[in-house]
N, C-alpha and C. Protein backbone atom coordinates (compact mmCIF):
# COMPACT_ATOMS: atom_id res chain seq x y z
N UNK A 1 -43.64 -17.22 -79.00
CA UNK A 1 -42.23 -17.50 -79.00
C UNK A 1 -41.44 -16.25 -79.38
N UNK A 2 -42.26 -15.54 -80.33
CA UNK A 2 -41.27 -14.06 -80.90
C UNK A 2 -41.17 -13.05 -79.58
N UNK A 3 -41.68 -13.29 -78.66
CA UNK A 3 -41.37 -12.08 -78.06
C UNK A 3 -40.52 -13.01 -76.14
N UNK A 4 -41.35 -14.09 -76.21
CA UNK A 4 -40.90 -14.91 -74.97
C UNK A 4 -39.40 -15.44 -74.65
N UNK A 5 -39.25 -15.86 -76.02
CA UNK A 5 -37.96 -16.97 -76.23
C UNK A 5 -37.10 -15.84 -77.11
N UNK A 6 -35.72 -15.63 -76.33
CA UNK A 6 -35.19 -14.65 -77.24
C UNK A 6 -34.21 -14.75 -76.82
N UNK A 7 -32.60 -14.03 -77.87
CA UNK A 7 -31.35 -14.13 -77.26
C UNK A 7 -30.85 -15.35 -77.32
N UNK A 8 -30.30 -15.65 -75.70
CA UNK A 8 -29.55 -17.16 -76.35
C UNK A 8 -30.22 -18.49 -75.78
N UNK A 9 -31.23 -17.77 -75.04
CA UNK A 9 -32.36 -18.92 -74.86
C UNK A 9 -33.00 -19.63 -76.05
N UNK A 10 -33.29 -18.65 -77.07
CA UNK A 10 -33.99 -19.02 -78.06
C UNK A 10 -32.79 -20.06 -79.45
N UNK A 11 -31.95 -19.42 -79.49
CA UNK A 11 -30.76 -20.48 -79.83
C UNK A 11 -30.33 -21.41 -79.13
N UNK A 12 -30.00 -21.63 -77.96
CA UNK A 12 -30.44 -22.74 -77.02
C UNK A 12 -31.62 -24.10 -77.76
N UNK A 13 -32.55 -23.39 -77.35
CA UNK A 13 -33.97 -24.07 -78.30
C UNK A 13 -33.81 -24.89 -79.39
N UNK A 14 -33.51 -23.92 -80.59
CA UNK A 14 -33.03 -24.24 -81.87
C UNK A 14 -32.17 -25.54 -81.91
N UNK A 15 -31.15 -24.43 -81.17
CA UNK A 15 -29.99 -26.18 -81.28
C UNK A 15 -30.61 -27.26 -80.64
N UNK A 16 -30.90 -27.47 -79.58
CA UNK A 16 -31.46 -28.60 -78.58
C UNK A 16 -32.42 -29.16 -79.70
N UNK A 17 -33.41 -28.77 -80.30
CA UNK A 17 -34.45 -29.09 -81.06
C UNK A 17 -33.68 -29.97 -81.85
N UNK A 18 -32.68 -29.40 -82.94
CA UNK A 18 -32.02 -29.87 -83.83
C UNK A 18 -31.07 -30.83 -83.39
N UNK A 19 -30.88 -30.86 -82.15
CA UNK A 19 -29.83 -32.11 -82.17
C UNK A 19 -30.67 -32.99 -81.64
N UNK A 20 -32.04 -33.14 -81.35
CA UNK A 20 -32.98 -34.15 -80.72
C UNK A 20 -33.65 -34.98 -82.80
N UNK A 21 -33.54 -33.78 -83.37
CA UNK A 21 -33.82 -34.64 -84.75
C UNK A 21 -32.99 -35.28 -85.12
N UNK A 22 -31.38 -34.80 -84.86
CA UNK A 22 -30.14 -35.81 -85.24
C UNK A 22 -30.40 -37.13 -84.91
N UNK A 23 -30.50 -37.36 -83.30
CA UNK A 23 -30.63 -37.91 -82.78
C UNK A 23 -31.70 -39.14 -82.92
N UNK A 24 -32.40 -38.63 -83.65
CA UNK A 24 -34.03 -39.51 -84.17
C UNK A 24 -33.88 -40.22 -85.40
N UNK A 25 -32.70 -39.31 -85.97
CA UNK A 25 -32.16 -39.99 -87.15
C UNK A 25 -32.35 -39.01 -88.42
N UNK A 26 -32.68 -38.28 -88.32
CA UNK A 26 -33.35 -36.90 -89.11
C UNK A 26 -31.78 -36.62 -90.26
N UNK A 27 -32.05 -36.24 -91.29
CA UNK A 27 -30.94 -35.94 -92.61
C UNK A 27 -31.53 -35.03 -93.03
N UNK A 28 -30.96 -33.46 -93.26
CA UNK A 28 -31.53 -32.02 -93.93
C UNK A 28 -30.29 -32.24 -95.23
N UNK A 29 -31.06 -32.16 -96.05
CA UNK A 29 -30.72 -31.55 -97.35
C UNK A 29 -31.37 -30.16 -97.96
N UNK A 30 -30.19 -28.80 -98.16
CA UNK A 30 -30.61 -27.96 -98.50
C UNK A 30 -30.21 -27.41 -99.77
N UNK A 31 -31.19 -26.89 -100.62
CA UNK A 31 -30.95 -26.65 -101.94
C UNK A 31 -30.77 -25.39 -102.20
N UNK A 32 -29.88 -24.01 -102.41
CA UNK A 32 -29.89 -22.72 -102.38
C UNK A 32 -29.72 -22.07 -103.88
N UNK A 33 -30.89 -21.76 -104.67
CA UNK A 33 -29.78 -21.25 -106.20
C UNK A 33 -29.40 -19.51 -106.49
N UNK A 34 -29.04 -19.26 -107.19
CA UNK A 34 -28.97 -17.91 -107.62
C UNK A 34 -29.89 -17.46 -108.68
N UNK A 35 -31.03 -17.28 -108.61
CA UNK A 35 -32.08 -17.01 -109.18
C UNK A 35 -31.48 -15.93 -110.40
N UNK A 36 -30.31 -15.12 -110.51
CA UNK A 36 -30.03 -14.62 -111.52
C UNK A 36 -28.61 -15.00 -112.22
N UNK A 37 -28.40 -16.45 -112.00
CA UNK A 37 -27.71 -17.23 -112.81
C UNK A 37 -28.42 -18.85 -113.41
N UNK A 38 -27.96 -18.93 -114.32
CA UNK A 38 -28.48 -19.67 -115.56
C UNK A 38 -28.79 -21.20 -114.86
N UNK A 39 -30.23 -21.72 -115.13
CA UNK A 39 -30.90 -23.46 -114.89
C UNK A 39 -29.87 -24.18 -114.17
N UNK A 40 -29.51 -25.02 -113.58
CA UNK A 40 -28.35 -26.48 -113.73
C UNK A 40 -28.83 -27.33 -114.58
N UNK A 41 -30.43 -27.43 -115.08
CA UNK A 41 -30.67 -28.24 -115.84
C UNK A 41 -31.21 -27.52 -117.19
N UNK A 42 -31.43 -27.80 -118.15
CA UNK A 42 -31.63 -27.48 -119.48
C UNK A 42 -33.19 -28.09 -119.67
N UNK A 43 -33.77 -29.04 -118.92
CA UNK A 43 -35.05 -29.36 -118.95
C UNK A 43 -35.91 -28.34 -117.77
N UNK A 44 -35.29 -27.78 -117.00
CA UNK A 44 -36.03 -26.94 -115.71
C UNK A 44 -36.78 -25.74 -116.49
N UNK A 45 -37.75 -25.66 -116.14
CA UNK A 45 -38.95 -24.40 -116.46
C UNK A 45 -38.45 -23.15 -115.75
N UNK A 46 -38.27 -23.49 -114.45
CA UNK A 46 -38.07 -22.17 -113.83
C UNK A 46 -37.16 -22.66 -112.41
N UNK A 47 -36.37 -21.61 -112.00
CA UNK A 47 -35.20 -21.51 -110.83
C UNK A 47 -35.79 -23.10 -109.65
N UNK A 48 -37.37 -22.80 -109.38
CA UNK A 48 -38.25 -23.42 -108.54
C UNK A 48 -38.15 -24.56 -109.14
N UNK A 49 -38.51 -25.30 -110.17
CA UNK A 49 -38.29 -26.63 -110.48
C UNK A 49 -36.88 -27.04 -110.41
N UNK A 50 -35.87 -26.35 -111.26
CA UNK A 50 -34.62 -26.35 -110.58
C UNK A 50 -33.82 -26.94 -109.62
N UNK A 51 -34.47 -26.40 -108.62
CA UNK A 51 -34.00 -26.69 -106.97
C UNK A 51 -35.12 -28.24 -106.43
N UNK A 52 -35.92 -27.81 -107.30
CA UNK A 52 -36.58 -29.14 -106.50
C UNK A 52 -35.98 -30.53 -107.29
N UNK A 53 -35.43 -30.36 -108.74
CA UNK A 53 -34.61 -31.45 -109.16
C UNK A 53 -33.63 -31.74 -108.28
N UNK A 54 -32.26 -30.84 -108.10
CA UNK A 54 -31.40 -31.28 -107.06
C UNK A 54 -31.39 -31.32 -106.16
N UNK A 55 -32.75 -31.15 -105.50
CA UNK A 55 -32.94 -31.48 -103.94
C UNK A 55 -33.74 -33.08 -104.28
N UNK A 56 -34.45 -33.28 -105.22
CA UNK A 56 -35.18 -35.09 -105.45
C UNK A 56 -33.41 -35.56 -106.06
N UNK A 57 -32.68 -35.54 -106.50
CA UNK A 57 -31.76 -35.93 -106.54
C UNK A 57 -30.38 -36.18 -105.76
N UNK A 58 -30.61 -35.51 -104.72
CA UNK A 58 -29.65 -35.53 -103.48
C UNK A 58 -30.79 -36.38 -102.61
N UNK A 59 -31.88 -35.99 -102.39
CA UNK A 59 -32.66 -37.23 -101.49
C UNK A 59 -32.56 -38.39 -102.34
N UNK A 60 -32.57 -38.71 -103.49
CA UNK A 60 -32.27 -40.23 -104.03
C UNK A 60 -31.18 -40.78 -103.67
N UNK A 61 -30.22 -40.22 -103.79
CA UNK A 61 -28.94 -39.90 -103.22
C UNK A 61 -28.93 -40.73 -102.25
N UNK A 62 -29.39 -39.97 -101.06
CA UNK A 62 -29.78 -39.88 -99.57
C UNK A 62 -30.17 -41.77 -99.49
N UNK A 63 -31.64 -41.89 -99.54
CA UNK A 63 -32.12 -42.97 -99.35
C UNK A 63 -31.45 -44.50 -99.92
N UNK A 64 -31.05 -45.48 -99.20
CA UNK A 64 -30.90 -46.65 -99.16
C UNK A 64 -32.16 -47.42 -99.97
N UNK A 65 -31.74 -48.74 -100.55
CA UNK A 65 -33.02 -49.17 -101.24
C UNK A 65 -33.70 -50.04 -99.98
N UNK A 66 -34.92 -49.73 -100.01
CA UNK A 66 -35.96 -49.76 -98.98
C UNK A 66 -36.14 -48.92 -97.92
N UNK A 67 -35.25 -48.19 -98.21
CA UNK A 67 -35.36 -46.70 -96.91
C UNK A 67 -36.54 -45.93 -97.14
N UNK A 68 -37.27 -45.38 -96.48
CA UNK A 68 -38.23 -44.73 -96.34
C UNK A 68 -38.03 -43.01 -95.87
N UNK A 69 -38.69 -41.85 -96.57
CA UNK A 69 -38.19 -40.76 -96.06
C UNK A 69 -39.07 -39.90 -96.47
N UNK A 70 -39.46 -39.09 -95.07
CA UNK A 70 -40.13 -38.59 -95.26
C UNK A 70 -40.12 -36.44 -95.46
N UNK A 71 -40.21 -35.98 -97.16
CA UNK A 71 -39.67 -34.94 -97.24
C UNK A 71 -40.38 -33.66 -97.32
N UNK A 72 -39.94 -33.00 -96.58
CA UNK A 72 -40.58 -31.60 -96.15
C UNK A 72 -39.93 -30.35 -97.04
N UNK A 73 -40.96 -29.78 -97.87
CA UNK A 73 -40.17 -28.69 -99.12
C UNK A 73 -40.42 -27.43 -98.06
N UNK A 74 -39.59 -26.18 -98.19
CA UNK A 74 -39.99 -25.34 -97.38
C UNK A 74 -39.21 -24.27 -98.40
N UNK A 75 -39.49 -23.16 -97.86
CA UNK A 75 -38.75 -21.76 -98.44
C UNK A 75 -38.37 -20.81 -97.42
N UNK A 76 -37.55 -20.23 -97.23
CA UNK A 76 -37.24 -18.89 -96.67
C UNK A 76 -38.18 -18.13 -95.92
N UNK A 77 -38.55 -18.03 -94.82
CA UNK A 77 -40.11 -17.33 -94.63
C UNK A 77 -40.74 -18.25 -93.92
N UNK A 78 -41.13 -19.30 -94.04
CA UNK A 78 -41.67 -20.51 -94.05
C UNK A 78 -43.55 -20.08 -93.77
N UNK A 79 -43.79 -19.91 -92.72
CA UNK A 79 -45.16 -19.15 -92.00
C UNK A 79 -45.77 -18.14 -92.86
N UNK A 80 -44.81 -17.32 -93.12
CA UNK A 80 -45.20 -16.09 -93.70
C UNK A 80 -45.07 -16.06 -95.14
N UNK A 81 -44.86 -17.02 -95.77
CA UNK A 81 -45.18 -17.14 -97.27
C UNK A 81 -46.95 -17.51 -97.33
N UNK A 82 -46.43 -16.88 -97.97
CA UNK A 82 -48.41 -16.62 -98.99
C UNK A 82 -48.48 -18.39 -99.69
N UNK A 83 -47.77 -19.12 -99.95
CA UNK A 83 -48.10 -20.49 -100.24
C UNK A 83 -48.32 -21.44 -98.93
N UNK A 84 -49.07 -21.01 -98.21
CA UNK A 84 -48.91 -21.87 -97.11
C UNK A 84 -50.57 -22.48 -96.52
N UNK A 85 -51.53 -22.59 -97.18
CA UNK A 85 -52.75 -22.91 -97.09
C UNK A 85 -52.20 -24.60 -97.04
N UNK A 86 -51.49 -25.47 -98.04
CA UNK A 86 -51.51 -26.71 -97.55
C UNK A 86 -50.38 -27.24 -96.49
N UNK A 87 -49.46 -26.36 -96.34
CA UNK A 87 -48.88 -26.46 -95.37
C UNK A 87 -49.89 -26.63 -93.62
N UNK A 88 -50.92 -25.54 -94.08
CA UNK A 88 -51.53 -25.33 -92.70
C UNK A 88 -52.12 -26.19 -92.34
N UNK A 89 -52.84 -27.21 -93.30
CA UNK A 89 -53.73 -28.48 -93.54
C UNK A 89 -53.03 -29.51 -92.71
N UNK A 90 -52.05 -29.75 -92.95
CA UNK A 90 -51.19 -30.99 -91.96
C UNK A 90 -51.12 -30.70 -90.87
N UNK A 91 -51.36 -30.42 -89.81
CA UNK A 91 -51.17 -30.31 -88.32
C UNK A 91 -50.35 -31.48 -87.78
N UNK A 92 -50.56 -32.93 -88.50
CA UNK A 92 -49.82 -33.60 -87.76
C UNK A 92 -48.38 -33.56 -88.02
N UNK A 93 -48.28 -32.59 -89.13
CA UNK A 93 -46.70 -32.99 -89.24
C UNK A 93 -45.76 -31.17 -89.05
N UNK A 94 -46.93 -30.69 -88.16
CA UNK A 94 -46.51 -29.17 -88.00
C UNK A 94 -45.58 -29.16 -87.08
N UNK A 95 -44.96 -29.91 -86.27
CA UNK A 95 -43.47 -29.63 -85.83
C UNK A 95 -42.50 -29.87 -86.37
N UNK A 96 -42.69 -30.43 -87.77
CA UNK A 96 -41.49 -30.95 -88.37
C UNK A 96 -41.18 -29.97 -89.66
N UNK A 97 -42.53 -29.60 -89.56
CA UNK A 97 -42.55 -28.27 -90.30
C UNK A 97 -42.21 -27.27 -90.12
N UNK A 98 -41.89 -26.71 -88.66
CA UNK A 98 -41.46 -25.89 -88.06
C UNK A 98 -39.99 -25.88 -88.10
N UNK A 99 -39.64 -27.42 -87.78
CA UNK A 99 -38.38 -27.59 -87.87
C UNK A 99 -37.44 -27.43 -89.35
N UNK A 100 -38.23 -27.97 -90.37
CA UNK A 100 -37.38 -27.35 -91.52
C UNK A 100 -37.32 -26.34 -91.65
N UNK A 101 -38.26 -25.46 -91.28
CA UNK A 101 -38.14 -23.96 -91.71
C UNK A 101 -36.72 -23.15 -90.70
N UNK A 102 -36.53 -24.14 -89.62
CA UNK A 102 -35.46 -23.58 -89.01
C UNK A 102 -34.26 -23.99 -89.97
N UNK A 103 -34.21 -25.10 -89.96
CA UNK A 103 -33.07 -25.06 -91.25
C UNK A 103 -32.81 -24.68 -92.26
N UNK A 104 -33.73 -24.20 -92.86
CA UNK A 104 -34.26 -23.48 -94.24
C UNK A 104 -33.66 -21.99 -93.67
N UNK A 105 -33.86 -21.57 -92.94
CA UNK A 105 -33.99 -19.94 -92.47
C UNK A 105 -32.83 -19.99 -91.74
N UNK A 106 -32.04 -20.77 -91.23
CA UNK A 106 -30.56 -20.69 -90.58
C UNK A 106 -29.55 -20.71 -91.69
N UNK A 107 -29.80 -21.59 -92.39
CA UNK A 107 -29.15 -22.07 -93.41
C UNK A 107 -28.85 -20.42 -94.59
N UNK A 108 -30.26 -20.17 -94.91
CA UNK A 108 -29.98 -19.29 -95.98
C UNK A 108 -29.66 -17.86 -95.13
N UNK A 109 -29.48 -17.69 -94.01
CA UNK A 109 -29.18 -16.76 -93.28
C UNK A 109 -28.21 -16.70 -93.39
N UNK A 110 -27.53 -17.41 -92.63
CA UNK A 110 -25.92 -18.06 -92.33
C UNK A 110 -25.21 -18.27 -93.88
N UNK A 111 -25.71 -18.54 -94.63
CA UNK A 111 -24.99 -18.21 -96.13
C UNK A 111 -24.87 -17.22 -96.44
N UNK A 112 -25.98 -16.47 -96.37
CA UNK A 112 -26.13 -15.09 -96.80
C UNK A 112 -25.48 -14.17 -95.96
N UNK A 113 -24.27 -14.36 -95.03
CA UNK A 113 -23.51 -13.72 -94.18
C UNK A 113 -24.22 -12.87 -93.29
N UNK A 114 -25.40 -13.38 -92.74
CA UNK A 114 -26.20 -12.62 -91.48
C UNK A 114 -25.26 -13.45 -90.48
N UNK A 115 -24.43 -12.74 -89.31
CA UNK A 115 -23.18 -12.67 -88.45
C UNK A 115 -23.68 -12.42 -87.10
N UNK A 116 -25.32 -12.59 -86.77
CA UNK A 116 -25.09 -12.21 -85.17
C UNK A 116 -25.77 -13.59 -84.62
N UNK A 117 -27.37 -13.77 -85.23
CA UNK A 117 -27.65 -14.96 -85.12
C UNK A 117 -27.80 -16.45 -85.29
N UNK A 118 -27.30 -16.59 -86.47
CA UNK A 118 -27.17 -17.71 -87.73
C UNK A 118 -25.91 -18.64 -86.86
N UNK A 119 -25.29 -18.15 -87.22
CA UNK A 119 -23.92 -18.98 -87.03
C UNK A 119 -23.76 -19.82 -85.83
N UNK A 120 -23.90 -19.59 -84.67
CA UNK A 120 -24.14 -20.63 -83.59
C UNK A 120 -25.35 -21.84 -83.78
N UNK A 121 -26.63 -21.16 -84.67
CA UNK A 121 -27.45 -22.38 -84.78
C UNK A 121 -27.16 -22.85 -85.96
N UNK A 122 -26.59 -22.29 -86.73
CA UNK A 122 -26.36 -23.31 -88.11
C UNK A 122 -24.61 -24.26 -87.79
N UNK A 123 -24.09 -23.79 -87.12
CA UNK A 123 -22.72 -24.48 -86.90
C UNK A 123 -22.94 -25.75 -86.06
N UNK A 124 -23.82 -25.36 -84.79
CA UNK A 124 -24.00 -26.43 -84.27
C UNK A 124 -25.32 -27.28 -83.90
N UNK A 125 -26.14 -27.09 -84.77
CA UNK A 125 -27.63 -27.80 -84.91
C UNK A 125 -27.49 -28.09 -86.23
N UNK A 126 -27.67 -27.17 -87.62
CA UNK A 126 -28.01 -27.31 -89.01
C UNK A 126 -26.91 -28.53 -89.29
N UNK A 127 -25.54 -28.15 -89.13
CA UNK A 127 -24.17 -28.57 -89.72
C UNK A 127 -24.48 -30.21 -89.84
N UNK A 128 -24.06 -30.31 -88.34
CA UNK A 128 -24.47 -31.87 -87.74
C UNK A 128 -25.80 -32.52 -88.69
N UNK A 129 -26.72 -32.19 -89.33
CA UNK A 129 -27.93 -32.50 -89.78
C UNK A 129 -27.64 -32.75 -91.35
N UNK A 130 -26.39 -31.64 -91.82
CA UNK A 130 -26.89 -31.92 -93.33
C UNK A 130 -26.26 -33.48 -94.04
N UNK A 131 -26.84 -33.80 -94.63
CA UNK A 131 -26.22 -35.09 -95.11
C UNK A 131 -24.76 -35.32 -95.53
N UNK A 132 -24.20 -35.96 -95.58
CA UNK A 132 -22.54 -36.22 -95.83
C UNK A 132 -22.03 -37.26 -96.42
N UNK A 133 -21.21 -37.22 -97.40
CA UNK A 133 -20.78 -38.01 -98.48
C UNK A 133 -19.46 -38.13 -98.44
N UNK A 134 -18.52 -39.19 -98.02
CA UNK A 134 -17.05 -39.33 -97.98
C UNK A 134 -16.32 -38.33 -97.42
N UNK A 135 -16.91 -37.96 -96.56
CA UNK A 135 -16.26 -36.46 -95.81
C UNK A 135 -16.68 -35.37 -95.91
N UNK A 136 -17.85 -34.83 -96.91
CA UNK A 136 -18.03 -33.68 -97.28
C UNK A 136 -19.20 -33.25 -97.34
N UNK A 137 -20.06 -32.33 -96.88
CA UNK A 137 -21.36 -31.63 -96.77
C UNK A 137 -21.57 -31.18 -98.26
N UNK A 138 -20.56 -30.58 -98.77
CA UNK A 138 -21.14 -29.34 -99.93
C UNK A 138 -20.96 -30.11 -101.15
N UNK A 139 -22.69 -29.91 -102.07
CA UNK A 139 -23.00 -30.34 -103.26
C UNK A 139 -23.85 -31.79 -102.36
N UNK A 140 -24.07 -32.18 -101.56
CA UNK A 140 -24.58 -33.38 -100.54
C UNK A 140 -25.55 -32.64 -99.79
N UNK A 141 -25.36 -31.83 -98.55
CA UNK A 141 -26.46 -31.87 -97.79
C UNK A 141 -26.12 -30.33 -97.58
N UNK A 142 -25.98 -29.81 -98.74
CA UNK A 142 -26.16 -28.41 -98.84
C UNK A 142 -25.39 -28.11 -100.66
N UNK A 143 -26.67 -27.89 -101.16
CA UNK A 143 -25.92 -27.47 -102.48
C UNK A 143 -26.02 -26.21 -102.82
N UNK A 144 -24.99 -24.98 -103.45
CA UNK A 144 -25.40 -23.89 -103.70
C UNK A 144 -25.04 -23.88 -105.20
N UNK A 145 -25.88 -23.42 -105.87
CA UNK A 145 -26.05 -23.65 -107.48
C UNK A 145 -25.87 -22.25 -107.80
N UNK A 146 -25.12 -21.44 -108.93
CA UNK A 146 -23.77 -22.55 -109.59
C UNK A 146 -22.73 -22.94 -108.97
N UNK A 147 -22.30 -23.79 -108.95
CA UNK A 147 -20.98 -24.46 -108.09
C UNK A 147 -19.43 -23.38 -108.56
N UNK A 148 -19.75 -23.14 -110.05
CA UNK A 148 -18.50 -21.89 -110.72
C UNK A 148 -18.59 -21.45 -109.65
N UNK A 149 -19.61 -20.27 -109.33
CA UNK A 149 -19.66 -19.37 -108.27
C UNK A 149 -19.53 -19.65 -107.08
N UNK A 150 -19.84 -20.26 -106.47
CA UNK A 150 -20.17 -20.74 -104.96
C UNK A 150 -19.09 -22.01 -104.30
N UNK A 151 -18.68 -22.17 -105.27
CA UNK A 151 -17.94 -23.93 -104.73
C UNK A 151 -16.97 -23.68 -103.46
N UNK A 152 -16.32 -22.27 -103.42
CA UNK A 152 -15.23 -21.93 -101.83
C UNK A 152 -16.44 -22.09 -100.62
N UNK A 153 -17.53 -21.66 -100.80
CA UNK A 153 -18.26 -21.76 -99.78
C UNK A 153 -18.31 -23.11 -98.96
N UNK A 154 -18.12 -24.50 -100.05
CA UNK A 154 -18.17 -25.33 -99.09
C UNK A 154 -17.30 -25.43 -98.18
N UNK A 155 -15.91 -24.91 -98.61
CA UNK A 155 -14.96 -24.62 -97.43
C UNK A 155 -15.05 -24.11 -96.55
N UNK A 156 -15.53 -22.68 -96.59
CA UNK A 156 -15.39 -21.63 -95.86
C UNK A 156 -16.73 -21.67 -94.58
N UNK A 157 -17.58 -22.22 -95.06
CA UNK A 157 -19.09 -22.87 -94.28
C UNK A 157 -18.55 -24.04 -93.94
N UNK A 158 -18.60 -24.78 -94.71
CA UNK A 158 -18.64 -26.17 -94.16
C UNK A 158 -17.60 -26.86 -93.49
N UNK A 159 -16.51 -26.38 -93.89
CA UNK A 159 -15.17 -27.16 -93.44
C UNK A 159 -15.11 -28.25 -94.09
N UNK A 160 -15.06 -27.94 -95.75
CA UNK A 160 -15.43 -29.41 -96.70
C UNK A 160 -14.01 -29.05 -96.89
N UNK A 161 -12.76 -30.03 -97.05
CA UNK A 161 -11.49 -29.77 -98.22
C UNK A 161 -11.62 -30.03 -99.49
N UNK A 162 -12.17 -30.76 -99.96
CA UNK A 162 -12.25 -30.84 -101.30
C UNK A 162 -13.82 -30.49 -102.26
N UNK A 163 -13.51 -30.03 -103.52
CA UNK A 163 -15.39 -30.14 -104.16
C UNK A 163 -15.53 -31.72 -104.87
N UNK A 164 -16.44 -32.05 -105.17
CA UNK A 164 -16.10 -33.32 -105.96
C UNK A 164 -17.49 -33.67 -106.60
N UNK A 165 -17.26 -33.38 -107.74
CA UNK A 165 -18.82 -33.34 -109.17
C UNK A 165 -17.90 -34.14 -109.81
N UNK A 166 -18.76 -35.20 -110.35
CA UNK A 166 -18.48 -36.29 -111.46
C UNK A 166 -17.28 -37.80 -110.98
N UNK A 167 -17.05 -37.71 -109.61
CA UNK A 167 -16.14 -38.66 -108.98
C UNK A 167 -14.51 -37.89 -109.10
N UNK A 168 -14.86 -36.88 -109.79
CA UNK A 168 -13.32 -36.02 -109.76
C UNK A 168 -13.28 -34.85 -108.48
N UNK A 169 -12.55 -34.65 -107.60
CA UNK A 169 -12.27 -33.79 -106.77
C UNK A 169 -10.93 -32.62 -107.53
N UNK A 170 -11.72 -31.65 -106.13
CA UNK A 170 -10.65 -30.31 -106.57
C UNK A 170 -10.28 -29.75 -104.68
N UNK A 171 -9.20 -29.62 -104.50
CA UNK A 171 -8.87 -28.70 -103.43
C UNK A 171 -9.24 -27.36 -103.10
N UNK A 172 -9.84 -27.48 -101.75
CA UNK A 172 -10.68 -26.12 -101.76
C UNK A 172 -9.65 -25.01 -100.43
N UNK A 173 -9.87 -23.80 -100.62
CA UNK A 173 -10.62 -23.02 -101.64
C UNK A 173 -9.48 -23.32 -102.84
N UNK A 174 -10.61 -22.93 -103.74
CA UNK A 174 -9.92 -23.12 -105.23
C UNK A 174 -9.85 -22.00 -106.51
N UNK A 175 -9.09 -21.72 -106.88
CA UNK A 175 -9.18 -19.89 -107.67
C UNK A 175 -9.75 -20.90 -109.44
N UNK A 176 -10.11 -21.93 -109.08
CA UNK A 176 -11.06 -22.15 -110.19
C UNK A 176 -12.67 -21.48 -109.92
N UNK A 177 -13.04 -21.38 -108.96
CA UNK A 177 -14.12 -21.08 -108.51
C UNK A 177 -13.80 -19.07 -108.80
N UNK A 178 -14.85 -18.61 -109.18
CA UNK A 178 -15.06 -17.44 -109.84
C UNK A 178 -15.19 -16.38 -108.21
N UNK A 179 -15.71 -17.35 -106.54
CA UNK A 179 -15.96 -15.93 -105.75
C UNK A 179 -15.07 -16.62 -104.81
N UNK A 180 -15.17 -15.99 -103.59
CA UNK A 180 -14.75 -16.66 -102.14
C UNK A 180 -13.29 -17.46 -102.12
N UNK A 181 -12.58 -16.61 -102.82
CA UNK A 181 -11.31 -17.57 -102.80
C UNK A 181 -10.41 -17.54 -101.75
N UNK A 182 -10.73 -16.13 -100.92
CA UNK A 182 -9.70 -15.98 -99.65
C UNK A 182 -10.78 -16.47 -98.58
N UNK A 183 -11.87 -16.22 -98.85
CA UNK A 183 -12.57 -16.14 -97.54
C UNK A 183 -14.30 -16.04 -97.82
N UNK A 184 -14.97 -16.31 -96.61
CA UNK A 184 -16.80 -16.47 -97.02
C UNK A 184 -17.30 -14.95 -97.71
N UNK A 185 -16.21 -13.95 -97.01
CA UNK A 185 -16.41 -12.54 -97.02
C UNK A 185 -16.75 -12.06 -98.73
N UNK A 186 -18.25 -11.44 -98.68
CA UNK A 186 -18.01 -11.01 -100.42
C UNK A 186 -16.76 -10.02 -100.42
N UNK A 187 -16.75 -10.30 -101.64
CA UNK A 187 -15.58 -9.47 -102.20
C UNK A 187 -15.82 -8.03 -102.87
């Protein structure tokens, strides 16, 4: 595929892929932290447990009582991480595995302001996918931890208007938020 499928064939792909999981019924929740800003939780060991709390807590979230769901952890890399011996073990669930890692790797691309390829597959495959709560993607089906820092992003990505932690909302962008107050652009 790295050398066959390329350009806008290969985004083509992506999206088509991703809107055939919409379509199946598929919900991406993605968890992103800042590894050199402080826990969200005070019980977390490390950044990695961390993220896997508010990602089991946005899938609780997620699921209806008696809903069934089935969740795929992935990282950045996906293939090419050195933790991937039990990943390799499942074969039957290696397209779906494939498929998070596209969301995983669009997602933290496309945050991370990579501007040539990201943005067409995360706008219109990832977007559509992440979970949504009363109107709004961000802190739902895309959280970026700390929210101080990051909370304009749900605007500026997502096209969220408001943030809303604890049933209280704030208008976004918001110069309570410490980055991104004009725009996704670092500053």
């Amino acid at each position: 595929m790295r050398n066959g499928l390329t350009d806008q064939a290969r985004t083509d792909f992506f999206t088509d892929a991703l809107h055939l999981a919409r379509e199946a019924g598929a919900v991406a929740i993605v968890v992103i932290a800042d590894t050199e800003k402080k826990l969200a939780s005070q019980e977390s060991s490390s950044h990695e447990e961390d993220v896997t709390m508010m990602f089991l807590e946005r899938t609780h979230s997620e699921l209806a009582e008696g809903k069934q769901a089935l969740v795929i952890f992935d990282r950045q890399g996906g293939s090419q991480s050195r933790d991937t011996h039990f990943l390799r073990a499942c074969v039957a669930l290696s397209r779906l595995i494939q498929l998070a890692d596209v969301v995983t790797s669009y997602s933290t691309s496309y945050i991370s302001g990579e501007d040539r390829h990201s943005p067409e597959v995360f706008s219109e495959g990832v977007l559509p996918l992440l979970s949504e709560k009363f109107g709004r993607r961000g802190g739902c089906g895309l959280k970026i931890h700390p929210d101080y820092r990051y909370g304009n992003l749900y605007h500026w990505l997502l096209g969220d208007s408001d943030f809303v932690k604890a049933m209280a909302g704030t208008p976004l962008p918001s110069n309570g938020f410490t980055c991104y107050r004009e725009s996704a652009a670092v500053a």
